[in-house]
C-alpha atoms as a PDB file:
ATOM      1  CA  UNK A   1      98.709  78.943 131.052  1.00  0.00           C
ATOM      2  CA  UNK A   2      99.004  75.308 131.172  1.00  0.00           C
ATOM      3  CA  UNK A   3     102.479  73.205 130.988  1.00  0.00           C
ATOM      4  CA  UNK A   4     102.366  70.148 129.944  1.00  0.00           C
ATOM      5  CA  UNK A   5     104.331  67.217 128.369  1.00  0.00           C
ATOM      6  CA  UNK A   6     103.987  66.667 124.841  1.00  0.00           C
ATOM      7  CA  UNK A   7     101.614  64.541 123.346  1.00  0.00           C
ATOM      8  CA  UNK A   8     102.105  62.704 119.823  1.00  0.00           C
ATOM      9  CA  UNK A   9      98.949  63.286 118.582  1.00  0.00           C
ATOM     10  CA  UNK A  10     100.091  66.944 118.826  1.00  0.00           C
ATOM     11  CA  UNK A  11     102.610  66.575 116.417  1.00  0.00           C
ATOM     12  CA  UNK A  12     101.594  69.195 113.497  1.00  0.00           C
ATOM     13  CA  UNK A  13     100.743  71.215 115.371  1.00  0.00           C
ATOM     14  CA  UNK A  14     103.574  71.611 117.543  1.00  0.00           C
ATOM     15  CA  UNK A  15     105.848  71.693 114.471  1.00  0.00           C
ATOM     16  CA  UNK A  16     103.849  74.361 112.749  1.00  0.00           C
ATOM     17  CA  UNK A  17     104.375  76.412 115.904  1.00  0.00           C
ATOM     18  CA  UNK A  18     108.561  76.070 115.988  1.00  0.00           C
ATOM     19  CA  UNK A  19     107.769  76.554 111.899  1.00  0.00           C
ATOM     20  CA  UNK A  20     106.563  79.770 111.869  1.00  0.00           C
ATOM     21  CA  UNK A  21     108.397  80.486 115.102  1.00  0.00           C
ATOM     22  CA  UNK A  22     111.688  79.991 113.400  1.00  0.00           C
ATOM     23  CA  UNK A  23     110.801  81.874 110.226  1.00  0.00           C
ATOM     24  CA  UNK A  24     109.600  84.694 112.237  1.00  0.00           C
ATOM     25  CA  UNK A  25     112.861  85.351 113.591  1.00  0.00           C
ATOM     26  CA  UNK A  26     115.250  84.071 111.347  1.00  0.00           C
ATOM     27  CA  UNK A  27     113.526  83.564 107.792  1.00  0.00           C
ATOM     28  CA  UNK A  28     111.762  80.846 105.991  1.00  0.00           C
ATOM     29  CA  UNK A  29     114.981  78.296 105.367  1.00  0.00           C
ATOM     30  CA  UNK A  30     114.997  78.277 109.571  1.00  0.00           C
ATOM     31  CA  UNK A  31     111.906  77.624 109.594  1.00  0.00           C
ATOM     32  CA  UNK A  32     111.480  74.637 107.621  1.00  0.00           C
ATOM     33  CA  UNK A  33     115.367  73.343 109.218  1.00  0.00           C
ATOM     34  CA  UNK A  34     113.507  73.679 112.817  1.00  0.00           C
ATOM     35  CA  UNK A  35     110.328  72.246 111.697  1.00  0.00           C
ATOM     36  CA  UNK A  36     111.619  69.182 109.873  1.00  0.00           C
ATOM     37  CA  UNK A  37     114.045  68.902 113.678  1.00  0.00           C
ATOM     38  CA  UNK A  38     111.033  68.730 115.546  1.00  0.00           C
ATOM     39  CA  UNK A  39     108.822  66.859 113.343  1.00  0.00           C
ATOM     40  CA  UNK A  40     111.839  63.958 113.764  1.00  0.00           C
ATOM     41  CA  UNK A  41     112.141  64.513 117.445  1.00  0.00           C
ATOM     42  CA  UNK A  42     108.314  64.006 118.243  1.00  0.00           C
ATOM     43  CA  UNK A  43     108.086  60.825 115.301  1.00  0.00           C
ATOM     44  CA  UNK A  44     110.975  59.397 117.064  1.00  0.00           C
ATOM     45  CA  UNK A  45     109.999  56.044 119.204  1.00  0.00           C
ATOM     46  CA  UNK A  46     112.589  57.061 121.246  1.00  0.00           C
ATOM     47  CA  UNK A  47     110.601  58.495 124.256  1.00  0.00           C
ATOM     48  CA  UNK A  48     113.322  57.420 126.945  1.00  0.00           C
ATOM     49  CA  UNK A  49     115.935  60.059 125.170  1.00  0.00           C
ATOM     50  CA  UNK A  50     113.475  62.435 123.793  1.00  0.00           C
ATOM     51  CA  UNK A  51     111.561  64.557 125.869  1.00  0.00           C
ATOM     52  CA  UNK A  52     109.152  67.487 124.901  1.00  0.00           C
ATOM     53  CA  UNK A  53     106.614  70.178 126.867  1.00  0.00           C
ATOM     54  CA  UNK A  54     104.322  72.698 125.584  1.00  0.00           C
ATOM     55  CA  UNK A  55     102.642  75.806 127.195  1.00  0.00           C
ATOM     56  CA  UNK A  56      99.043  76.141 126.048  1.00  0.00           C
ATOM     57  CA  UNK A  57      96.162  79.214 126.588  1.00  0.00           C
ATOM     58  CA  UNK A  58      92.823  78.463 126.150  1.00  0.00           C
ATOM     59  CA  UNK A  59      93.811  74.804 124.508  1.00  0.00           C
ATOM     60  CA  UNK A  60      96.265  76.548 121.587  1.00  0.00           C
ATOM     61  CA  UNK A  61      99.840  75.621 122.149  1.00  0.00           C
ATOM     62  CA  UNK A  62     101.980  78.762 122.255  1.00  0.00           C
ATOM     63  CA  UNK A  63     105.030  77.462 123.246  1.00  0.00           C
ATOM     64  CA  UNK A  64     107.225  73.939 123.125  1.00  0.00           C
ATOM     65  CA  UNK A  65     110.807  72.975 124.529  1.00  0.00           C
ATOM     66  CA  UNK A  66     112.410  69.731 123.718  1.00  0.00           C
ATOM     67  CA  UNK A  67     115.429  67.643 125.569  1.00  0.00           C
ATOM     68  CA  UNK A  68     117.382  65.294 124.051  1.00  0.00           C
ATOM     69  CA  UNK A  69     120.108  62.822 125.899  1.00  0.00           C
ATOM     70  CA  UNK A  70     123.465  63.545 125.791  1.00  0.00           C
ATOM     71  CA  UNK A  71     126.028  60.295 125.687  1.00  0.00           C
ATOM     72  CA  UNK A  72     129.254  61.112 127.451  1.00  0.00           C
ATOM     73  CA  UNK A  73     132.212  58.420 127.589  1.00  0.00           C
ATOM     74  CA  UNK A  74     131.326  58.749 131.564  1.00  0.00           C
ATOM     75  CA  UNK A  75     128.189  58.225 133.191  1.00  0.00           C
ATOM     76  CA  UNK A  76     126.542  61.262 133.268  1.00  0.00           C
ATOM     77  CA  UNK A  77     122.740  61.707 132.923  1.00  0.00           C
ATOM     78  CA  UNK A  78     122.990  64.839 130.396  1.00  0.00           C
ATOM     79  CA  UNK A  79     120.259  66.343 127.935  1.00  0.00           C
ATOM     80  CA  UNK A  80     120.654  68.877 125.864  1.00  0.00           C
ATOM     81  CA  UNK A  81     117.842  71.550 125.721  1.00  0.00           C
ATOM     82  CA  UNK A  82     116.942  72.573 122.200  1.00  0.00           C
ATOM     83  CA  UNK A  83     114.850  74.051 120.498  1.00  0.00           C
ATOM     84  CA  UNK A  84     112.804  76.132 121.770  1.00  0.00           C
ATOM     85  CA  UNK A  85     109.717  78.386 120.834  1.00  0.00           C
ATOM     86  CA  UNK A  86     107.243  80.719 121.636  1.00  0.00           C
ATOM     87  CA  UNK A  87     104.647  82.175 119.494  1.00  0.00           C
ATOM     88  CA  UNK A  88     105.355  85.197 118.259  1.00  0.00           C
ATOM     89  CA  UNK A  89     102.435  86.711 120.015  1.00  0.00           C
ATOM     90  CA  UNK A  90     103.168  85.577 123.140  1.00  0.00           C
ATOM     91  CA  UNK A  91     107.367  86.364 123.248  1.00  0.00           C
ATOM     92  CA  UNK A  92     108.264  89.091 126.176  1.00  0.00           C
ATOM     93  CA  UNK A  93     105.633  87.709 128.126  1.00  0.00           C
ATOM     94  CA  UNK A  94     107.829  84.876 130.373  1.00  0.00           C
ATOM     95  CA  UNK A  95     106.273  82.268 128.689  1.00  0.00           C
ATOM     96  CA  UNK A  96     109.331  80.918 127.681  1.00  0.00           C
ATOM     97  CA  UNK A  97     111.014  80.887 130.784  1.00  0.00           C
ATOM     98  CA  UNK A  98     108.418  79.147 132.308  1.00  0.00           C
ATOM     99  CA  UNK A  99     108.060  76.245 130.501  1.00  0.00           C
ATOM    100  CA  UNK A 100     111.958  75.754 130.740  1.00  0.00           C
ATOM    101  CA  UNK A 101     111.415  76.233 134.241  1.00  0.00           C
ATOM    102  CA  UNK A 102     108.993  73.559 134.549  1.00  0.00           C
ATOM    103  CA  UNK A 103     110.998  71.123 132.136  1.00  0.00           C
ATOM    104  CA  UNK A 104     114.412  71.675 133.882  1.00  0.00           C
ATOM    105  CA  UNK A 105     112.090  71.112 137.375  1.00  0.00           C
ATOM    106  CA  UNK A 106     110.914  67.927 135.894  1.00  0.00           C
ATOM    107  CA  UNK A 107     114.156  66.673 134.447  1.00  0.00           C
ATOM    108  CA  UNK A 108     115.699  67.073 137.570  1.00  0.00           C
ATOM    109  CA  UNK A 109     112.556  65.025 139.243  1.00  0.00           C
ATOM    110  CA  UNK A 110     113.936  62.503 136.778  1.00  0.00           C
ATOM    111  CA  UNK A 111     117.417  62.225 137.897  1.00  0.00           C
ATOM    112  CA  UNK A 112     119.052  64.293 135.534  1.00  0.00           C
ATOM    113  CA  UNK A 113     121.995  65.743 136.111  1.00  0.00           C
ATOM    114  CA  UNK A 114     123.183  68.396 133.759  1.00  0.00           C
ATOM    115  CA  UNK A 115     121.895  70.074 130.985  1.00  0.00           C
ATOM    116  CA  UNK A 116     123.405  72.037 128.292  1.00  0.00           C
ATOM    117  CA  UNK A 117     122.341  74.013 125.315  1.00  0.00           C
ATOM    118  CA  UNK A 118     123.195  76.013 122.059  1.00  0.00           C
ATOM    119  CA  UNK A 119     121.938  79.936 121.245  1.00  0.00           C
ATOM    120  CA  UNK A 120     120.829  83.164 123.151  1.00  0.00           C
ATOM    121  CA  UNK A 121     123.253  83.443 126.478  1.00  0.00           C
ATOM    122  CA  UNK A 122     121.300  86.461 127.078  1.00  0.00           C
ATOM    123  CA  UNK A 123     117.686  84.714 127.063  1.00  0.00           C
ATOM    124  CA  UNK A 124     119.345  81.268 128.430  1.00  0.00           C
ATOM    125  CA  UNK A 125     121.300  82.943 131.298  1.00  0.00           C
ATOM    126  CA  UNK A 126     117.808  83.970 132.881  1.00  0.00           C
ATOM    127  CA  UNK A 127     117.127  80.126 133.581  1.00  0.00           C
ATOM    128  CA  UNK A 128     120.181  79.604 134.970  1.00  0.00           C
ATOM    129  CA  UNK A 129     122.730  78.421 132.168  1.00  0.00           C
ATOM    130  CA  UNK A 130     125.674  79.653 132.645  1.00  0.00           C
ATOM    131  CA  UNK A 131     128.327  80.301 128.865  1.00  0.00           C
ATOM    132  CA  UNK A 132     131.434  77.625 128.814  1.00  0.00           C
ATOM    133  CA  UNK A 133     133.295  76.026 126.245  1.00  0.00           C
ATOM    134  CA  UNK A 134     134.381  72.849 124.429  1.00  0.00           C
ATOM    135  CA  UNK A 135     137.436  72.394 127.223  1.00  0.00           C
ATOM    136  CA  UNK A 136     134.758  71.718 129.645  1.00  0.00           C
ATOM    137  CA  UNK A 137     132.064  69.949 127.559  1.00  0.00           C
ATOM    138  CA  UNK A 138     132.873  68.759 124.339  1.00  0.00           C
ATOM    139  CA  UNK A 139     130.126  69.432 121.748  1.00  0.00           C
ATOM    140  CA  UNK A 140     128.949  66.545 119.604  1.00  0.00           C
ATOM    141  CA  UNK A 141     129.734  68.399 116.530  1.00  0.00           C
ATOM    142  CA  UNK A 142     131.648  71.204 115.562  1.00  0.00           C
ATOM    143  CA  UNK A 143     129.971  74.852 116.848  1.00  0.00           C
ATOM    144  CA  UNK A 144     129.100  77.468 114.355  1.00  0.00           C
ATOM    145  CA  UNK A 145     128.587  80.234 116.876  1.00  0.00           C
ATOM    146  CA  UNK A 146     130.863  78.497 120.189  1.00  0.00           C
ATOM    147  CA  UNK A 147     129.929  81.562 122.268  1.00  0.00           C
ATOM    148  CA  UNK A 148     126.175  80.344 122.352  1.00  0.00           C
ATOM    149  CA  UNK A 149     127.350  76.830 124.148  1.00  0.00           C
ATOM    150  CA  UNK A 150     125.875  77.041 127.615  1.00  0.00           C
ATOM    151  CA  UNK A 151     125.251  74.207 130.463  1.00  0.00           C
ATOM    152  CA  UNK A 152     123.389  74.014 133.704  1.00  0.00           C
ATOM    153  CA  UNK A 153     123.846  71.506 136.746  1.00  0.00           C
ATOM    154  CA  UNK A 154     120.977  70.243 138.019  1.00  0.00           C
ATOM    155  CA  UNK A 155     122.801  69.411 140.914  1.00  0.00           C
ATOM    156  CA  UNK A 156     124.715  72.278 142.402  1.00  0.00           C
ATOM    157  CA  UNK A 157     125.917  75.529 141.017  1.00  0.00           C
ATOM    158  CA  UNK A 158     129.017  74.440 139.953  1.00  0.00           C
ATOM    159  CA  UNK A 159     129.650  72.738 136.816  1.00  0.00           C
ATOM    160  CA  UNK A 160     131.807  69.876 136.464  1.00  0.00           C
ATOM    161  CA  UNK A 161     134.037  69.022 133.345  1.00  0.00           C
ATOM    162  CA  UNK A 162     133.519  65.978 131.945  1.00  0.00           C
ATOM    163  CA  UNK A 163     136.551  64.763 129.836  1.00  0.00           C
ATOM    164  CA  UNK A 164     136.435  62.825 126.471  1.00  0.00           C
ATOM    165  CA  UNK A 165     133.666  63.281 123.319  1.00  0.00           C
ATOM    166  CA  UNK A 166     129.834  63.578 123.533  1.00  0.00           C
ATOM    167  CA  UNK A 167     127.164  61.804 121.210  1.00  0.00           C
ATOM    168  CA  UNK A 168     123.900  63.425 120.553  1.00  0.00           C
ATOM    169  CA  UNK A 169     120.441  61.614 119.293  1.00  0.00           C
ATOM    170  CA  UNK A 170     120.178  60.989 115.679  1.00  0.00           C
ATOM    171  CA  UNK A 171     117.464  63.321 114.616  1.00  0.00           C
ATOM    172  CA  UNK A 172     120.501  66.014 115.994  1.00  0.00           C
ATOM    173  CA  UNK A 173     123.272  64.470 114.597  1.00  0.00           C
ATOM    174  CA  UNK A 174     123.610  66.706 111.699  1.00  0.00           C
ATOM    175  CA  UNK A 175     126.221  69.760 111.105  1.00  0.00           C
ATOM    176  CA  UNK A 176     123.156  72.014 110.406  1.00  0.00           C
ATOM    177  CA  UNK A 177     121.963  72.482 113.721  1.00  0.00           C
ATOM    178  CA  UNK A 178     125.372  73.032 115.396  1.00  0.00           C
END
């Protein structure tokens, strides 16, 4: 398996993956909600704020993970991590975990300082996310499911709260995704 950062020529084909990914699990509408998210994200000529890597096997890309910058009112280099998929085929295998592995790794090369990130506590507590809530990170939009709002310090095991609002990219800033 190779990890890699995205590239933009890759683009349909990394949102036909979180496509059928998506509708896999949780039906067509998911699907195409995840696969218009990610077509945005890897369009966007925001490359500074917007950061994807893919897992491939023998040169077809079975998995992607994306980070996007999260504004606080304080300084705080923040990205959100979301979404993320992994071919249906290749799901139980640690695939997943992997590549987050190697992005949080990277991010963290990059001076990041905390991420957070929305869904599975079970899956996301294996990579070392840890469940809080809005009291100590305030979500950019309101949560439809505020037990799936996890973060992870890139810089010790503790995290810190960080007081005021948050501000997400554009392509996130709709209610549909929180």
């Amino acid at each position: 398996m190779k990890l890699t950062i995205c590239d933009p020529g890759q683009i349909e084909e990394i949102e036909q993956l979180f496509t059928k990914t998506f509708t896999d699990s949780e039906g067509p509408a998911e699907g195409q909600l995840i696969g218009n998210l990610v077509n945005d994200l890897m369009a966007s000529p925001d490359k500074e704020n917007i950061i994807g890597f893919i897992a491939t096997e023998e040169g077809e890309i079975i998995a992607g993970i994306f980070f996007t910058r999260l504004i606080f009112e304080s300084d705080v280099n923040a990205f959100i991590l979301a979404p993320v998929a992994v071919h249906t085929d290749h799901q139980g295998k640690g695939v997943g975990q992997a590549l987050i592995r190697y992005g949080l790794e990277s991010m963290k090369q990059d001076g990041v300082e905390l991420l957070v990130t929305y869904g599975d506590i079970n899956f996301y507590s294996r990579v070392g996310f840890q469940q809080i809530d809005e009291s100590i990170i305030k979500a950019p939009l309101p949560l439809t499911y505020p037990e799936g709002w996890l973060a992870q310090s890139l810089l010790s095991d503790r995290i810190t709260p960080i007081p005021g609002t948050s501000q997400c990219v554009p392509e996130f800033n709709k209610p549909e995704y929180w």
